[in-house]
C-alpha atoms as a PDB file:
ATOM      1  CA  UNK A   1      -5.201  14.744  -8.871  1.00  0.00           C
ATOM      2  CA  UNK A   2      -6.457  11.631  -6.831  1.00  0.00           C
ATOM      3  CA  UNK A   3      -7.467   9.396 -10.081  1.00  0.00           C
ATOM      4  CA  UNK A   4      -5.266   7.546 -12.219  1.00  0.00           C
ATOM      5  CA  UNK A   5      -5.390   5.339 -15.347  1.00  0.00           C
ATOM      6  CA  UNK A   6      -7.760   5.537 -18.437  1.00  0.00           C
ATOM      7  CA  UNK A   7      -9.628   2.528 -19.498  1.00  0.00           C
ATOM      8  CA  UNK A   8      -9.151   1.140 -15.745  1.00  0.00           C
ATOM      9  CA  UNK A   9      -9.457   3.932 -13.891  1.00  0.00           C
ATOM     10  CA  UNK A  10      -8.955   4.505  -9.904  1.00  0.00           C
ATOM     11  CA  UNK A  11      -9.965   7.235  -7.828  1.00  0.00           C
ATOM     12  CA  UNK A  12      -8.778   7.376  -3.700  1.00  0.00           C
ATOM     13  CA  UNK A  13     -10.612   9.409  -1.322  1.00  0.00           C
ATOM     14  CA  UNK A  14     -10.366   9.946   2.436  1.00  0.00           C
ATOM     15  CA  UNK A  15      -7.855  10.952   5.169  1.00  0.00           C
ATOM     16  CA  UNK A  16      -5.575   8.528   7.668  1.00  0.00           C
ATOM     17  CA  UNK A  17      -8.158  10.105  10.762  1.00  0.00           C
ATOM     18  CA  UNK A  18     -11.138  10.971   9.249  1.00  0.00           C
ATOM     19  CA  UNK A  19     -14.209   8.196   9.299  1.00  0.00           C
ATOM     20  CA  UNK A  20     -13.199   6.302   6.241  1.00  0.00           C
ATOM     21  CA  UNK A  21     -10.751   6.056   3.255  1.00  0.00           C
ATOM     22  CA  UNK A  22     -11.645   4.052  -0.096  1.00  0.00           C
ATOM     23  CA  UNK A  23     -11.124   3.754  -3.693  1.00  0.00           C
ATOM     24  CA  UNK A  24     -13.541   3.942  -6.654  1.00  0.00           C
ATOM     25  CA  UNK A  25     -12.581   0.992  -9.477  1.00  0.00           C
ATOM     26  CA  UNK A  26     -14.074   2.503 -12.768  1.00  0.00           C
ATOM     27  CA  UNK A  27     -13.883  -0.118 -15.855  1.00  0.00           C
ATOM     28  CA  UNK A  28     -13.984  -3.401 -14.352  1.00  0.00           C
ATOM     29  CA  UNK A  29     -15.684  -5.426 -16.123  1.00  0.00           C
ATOM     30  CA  UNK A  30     -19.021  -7.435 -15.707  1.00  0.00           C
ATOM     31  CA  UNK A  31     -19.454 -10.820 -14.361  1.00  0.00           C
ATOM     32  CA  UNK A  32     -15.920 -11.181 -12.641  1.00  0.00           C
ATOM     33  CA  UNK A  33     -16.520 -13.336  -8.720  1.00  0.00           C
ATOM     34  CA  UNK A  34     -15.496 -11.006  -6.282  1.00  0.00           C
ATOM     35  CA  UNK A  35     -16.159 -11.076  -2.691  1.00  0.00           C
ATOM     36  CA  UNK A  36     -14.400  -9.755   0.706  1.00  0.00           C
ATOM     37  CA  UNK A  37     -12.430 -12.997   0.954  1.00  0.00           C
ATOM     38  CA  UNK A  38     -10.576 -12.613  -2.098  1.00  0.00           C
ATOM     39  CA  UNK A  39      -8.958  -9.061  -0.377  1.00  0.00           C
ATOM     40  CA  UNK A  40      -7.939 -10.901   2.656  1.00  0.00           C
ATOM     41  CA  UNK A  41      -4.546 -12.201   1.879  1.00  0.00           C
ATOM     42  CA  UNK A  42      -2.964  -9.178   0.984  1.00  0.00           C
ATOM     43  CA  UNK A  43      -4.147  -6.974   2.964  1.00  0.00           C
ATOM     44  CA  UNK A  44      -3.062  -8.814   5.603  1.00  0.00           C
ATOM     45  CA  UNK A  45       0.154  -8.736   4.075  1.00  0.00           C
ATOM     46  CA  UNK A  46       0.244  -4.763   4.283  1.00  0.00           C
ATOM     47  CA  UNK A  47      -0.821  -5.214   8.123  1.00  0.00           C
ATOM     48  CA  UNK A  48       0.374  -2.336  10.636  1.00  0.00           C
ATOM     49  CA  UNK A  49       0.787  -3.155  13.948  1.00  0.00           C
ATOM     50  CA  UNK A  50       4.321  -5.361  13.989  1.00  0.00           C
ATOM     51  CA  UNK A  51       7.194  -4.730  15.335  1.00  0.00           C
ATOM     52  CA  UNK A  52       9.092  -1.985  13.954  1.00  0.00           C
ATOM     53  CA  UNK A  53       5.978  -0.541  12.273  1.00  0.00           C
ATOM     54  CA  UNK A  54       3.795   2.348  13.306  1.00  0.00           C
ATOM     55  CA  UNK A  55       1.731   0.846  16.225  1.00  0.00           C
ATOM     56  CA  UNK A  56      -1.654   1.480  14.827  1.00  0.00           C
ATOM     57  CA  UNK A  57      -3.649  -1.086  14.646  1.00  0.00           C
ATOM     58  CA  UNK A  58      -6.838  -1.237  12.644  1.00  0.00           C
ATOM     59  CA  UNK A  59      -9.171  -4.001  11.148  1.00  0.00           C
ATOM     60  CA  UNK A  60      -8.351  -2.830   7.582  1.00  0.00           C
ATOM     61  CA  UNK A  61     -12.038  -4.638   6.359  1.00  0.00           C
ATOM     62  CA  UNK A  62     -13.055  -4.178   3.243  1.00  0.00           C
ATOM     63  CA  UNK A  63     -16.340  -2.959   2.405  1.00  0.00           C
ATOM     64  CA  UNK A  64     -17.868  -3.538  -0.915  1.00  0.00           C
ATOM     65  CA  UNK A  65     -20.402  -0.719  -1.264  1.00  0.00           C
ATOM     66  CA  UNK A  66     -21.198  -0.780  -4.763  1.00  0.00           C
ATOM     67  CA  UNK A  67     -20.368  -2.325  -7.922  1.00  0.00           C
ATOM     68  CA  UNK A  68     -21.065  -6.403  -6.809  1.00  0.00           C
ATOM     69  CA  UNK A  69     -24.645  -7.514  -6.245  1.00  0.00           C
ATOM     70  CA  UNK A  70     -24.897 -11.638  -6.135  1.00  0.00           C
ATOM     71  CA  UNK A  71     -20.486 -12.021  -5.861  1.00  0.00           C
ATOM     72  CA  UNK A  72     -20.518 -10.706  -9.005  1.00  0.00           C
ATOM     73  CA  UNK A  73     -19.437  -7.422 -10.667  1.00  0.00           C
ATOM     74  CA  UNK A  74     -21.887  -5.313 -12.572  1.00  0.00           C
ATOM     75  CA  UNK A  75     -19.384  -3.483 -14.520  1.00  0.00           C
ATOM     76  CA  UNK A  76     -20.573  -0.183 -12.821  1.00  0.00           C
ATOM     77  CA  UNK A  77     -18.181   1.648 -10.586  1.00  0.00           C
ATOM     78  CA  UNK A  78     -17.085  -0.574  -7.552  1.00  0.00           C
ATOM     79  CA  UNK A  79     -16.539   1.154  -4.694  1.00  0.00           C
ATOM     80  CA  UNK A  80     -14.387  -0.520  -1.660  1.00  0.00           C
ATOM     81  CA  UNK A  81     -14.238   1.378   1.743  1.00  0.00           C
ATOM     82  CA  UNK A  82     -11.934   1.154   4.935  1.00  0.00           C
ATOM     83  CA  UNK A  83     -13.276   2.355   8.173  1.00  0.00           C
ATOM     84  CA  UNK A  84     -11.232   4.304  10.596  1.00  0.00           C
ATOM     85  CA  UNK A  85     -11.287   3.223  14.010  1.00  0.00           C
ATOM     86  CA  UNK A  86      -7.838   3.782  15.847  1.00  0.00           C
ATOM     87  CA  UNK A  87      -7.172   7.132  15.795  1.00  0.00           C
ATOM     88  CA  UNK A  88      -5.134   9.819  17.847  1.00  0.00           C
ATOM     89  CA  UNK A  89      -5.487  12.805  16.412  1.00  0.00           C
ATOM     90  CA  UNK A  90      -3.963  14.707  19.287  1.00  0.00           C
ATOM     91  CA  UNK A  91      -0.727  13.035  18.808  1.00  0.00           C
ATOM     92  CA  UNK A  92      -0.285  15.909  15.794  1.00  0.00           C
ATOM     93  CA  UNK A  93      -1.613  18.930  16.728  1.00  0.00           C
ATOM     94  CA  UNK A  94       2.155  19.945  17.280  1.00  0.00           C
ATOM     95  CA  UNK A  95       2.801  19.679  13.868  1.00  0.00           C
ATOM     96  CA  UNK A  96       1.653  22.775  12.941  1.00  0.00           C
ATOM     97  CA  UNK A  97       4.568  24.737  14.104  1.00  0.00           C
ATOM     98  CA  UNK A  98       7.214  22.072  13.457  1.00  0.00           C
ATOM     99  CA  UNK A  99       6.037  19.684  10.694  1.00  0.00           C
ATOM    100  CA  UNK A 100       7.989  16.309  10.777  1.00  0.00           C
ATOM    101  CA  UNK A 101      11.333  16.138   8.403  1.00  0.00           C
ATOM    102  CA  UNK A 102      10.617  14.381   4.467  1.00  0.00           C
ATOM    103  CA  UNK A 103       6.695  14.231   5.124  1.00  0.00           C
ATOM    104  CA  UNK A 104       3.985  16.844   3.653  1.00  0.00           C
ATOM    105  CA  UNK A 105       3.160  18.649   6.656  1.00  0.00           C
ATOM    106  CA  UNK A 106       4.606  21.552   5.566  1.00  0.00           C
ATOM    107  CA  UNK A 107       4.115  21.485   1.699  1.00  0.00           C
ATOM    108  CA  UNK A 108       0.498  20.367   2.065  1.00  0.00           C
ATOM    109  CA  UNK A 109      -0.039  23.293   4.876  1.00  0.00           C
ATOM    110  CA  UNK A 110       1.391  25.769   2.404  1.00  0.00           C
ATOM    111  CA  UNK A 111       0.120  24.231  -0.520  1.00  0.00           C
ATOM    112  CA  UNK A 112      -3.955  24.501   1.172  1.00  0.00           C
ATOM    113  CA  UNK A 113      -3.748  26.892   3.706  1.00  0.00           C
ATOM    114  CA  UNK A 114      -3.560  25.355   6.351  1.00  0.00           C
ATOM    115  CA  UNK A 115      -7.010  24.068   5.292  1.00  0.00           C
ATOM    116  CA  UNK A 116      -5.688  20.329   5.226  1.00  0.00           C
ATOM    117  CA  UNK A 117      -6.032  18.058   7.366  1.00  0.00           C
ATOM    118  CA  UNK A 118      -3.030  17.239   9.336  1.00  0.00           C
ATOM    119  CA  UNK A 119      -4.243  14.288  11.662  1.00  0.00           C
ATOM    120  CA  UNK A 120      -2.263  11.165  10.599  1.00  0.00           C
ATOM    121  CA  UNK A 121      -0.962  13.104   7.922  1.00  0.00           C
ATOM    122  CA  UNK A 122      -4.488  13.491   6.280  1.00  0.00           C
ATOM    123  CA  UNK A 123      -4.504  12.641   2.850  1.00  0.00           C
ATOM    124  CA  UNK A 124      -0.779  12.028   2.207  1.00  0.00           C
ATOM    125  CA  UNK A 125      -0.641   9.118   4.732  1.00  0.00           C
ATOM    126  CA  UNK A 126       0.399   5.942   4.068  1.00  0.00           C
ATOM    127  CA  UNK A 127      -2.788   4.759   5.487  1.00  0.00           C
ATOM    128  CA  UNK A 128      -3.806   5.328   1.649  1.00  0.00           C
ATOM    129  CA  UNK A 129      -1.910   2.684   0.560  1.00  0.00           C
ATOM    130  CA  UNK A 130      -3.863   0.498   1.688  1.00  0.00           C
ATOM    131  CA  UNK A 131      -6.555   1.401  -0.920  1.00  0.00           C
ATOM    132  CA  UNK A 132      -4.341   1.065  -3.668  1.00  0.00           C
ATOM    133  CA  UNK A 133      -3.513  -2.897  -2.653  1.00  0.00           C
ATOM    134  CA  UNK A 134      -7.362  -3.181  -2.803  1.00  0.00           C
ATOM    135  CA  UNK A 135      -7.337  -1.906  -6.066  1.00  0.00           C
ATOM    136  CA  UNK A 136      -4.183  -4.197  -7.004  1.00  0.00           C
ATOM    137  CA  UNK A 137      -6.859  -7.202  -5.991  1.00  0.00           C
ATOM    138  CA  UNK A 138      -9.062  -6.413  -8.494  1.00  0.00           C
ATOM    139  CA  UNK A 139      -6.353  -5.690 -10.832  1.00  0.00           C
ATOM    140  CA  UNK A 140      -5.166  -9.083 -10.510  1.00  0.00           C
ATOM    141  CA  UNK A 141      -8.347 -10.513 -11.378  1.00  0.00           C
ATOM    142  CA  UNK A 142      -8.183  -8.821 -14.144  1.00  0.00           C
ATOM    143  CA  UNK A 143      -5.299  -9.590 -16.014  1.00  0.00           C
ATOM    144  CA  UNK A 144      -6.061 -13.155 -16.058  1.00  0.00           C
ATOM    145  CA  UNK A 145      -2.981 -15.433 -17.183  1.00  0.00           C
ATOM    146  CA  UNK A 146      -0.327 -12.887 -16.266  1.00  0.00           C
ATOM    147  CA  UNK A 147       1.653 -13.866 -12.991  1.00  0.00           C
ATOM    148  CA  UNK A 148       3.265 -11.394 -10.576  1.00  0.00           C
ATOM    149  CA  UNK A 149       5.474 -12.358  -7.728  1.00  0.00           C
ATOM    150  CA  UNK A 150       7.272 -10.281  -5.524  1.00  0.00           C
ATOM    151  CA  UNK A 151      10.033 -10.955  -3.166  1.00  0.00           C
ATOM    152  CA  UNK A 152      12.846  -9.799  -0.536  1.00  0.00           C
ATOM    153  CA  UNK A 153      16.030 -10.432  -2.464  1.00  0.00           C
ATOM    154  CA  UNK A 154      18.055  -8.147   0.775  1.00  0.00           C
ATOM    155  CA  UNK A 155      17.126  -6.562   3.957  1.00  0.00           C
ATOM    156  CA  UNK A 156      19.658  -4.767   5.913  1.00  0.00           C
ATOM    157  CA  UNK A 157      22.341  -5.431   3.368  1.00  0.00           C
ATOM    158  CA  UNK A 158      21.843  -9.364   4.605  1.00  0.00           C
ATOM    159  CA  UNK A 159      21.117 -11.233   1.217  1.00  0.00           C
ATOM    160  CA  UNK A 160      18.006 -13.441   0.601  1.00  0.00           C
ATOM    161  CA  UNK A 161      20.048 -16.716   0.174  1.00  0.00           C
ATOM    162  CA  UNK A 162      20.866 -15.954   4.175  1.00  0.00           C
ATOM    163  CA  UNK A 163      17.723 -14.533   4.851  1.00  0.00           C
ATOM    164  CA  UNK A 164      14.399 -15.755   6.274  1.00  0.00           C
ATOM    165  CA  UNK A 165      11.806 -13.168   7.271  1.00  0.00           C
ATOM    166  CA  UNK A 166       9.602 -14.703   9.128  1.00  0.00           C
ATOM    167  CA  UNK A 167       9.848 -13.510  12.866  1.00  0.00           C
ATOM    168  CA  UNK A 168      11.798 -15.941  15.478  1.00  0.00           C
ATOM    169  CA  UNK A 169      13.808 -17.596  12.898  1.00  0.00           C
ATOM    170  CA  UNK A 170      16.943 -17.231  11.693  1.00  0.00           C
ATOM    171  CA  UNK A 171      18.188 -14.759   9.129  1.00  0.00           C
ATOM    172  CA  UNK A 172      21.463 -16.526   8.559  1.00  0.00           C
ATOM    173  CA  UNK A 173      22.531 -20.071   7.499  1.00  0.00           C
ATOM    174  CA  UNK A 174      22.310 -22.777   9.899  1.00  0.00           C
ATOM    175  CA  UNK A 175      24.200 -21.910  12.844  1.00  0.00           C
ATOM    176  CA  UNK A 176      24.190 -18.355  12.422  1.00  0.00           C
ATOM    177  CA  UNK A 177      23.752 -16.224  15.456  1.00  0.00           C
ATOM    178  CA  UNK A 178      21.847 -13.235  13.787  1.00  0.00           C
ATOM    179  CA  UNK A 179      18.151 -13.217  14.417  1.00  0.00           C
ATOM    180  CA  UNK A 180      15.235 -11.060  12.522  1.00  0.00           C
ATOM    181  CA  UNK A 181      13.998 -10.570  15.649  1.00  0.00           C
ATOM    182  CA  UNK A 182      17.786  -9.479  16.989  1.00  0.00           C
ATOM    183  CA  UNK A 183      17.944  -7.248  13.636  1.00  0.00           C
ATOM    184  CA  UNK A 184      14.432  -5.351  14.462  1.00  0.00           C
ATOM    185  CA  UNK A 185      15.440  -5.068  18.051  1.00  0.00           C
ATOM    186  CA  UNK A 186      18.841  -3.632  17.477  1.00  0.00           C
ATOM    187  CA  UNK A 187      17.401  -1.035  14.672  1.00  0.00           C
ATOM    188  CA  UNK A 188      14.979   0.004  17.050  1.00  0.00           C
ATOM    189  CA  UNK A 189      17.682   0.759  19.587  1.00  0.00           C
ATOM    190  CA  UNK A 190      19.452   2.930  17.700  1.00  0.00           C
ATOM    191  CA  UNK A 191      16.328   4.928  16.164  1.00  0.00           C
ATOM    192  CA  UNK A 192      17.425   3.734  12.737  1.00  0.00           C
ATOM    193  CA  UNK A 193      16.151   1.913   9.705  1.00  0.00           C
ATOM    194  CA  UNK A 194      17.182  -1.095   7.349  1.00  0.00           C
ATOM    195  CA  UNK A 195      17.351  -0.688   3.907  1.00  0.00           C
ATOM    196  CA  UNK A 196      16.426  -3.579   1.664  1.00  0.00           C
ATOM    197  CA  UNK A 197      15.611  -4.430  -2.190  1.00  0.00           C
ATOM    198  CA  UNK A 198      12.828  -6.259  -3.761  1.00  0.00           C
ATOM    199  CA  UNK A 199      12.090  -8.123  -7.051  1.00  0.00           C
ATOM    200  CA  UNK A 200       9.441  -8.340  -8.317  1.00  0.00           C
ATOM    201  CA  UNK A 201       8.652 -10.105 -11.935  1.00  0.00           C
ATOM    202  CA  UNK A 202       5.546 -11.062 -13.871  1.00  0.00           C
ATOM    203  CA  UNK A 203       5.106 -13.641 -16.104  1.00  0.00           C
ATOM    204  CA  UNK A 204       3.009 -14.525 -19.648  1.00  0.00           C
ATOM    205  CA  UNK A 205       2.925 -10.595 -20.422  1.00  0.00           C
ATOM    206  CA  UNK A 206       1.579  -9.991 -23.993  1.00  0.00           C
ATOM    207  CA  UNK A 207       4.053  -8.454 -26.065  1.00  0.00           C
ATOM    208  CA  UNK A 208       3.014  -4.814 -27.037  1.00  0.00           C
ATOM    209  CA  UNK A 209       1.791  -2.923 -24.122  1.00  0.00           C
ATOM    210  CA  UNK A 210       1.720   0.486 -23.422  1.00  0.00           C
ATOM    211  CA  UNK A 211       2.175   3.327 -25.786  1.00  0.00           C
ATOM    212  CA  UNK A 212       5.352   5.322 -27.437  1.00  0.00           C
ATOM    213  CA  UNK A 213       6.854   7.117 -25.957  1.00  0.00           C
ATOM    214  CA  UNK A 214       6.117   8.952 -22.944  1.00  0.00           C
ATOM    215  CA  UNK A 215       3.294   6.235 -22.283  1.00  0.00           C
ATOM    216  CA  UNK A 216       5.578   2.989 -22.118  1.00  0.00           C
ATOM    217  CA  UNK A 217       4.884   0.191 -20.160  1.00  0.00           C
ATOM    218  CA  UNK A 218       8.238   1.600 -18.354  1.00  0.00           C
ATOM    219  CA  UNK A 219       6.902   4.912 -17.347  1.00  0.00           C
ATOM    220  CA  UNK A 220       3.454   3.670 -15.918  1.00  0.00           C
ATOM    221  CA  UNK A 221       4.736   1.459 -13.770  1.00  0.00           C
ATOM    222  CA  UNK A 222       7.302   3.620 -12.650  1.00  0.00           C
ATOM    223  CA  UNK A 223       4.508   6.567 -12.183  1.00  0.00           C
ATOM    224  CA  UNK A 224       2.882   4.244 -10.170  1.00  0.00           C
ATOM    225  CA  UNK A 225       5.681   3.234  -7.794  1.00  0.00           C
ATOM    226  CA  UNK A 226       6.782   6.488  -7.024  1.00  0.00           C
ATOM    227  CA  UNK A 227       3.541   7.561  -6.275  1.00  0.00           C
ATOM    228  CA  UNK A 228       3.564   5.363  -3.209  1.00  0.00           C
ATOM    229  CA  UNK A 229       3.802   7.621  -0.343  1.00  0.00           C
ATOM    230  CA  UNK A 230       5.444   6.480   3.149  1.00  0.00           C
END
């Protein structure tokens, strides 16, 4: 299924080449601000387009279709779309005969088929993420006094205590000749990847949530995170 939750309840829709992808938000309630400003900071956060990510590059823009009318929410279904504007779909029409290694090319082809569509990886792209970090805004808004923070504790075994992510600055203590740039760079070379770990915590959570047992607080979350394709 492509919905998930009960009393807040998210739907995705779309494909990574088709003319749009969005999510429908049902449960939220009535009378909470919302606007295409308050999207803006993390989805630029989930931007494609740098350096050792893929190279598309897309507005990502959200469109509020329904479920606001004056910056406020109406407590009907809100509906936020993405349109699709770079795409290649020629770059996979060898896929077919030799799907790529740990995607769904060939499950999904078996699965529907060959019905699916395989441009961009259709619906199993992580292009869909970036409906569930719009839904994650709302979310947010939501939950009111409960904090969430997330951060890089280790990227390519280097710890966080040595590490600075931002591009053109150093990953290591002062004086130290390794480079994030010089990390990317070097992975690229070699056709590899870096590993990394990240924390993430939230505070002022009510005691009590979620449901025994195979409901827990636990489970949800990690049914969430493994749902995460890409």
């Amino acid at each position: 299924m492509n919905s998930y939750g009960t009393k807040f309840r998210l739907s995705i829709f779309g494909e990574s080449h088709g003319p749009l992808i969005g999510v429908v938000l049902d449960g939220v309630p009535a009378g909470m601000p919302l606007s295409r400003e308050d999207f803006l900071a993390d989805l630029d956060r989930r931007r494609s387009g740098a350096k050792g990510s893929t190279p598309r590059k897309e507005s990502d823009l959200p469109e509020i279709v329904s479920g606001v009318c004056d910056g406020h929410t109406t407590g009907a279904p809100l509906t936020i779309v993405f349109r699709n504007s770079n795409t290649r779909s020629g770059d996979y029409s060898d896929f077919r005969a030799t799907p790529r290694p740990g995607h769904a090319d060939f499950v999904a082809e078996r699965k529907y088929r060959a019905f699916n569509d395989l441009r961009g990886g259709g619906h199993f792209s992580g292009r869909l993420t970036l409906t569930l970090v719009a839904a994650g805004v709302v979310a947010k808004k939501m939950i009111g006094p409960i904090e969430i923070r997330a951060r890089i504790t280790e990227l390519g075994g280097i710890p966080r205590e040595r590490l600075n992510c931002e591009p053109g600055r150093e990953l290591g203590a002062e004086g130290a000749p390794t480079l994030w740039d010089e990390l990317i760079d070097r992975t690229l070379r070699e056709l590899d990847s870096v590993g990394g770990v990240i924390e993430c915590t939230c505070d002022k959570v009510p005691v009590g949530l979620g449901e025994p047992f195979f409901d827990s607080l636990e489970s949800q979350l990690a049914h969430l995170a493994f749902s995460i394709p890409a």
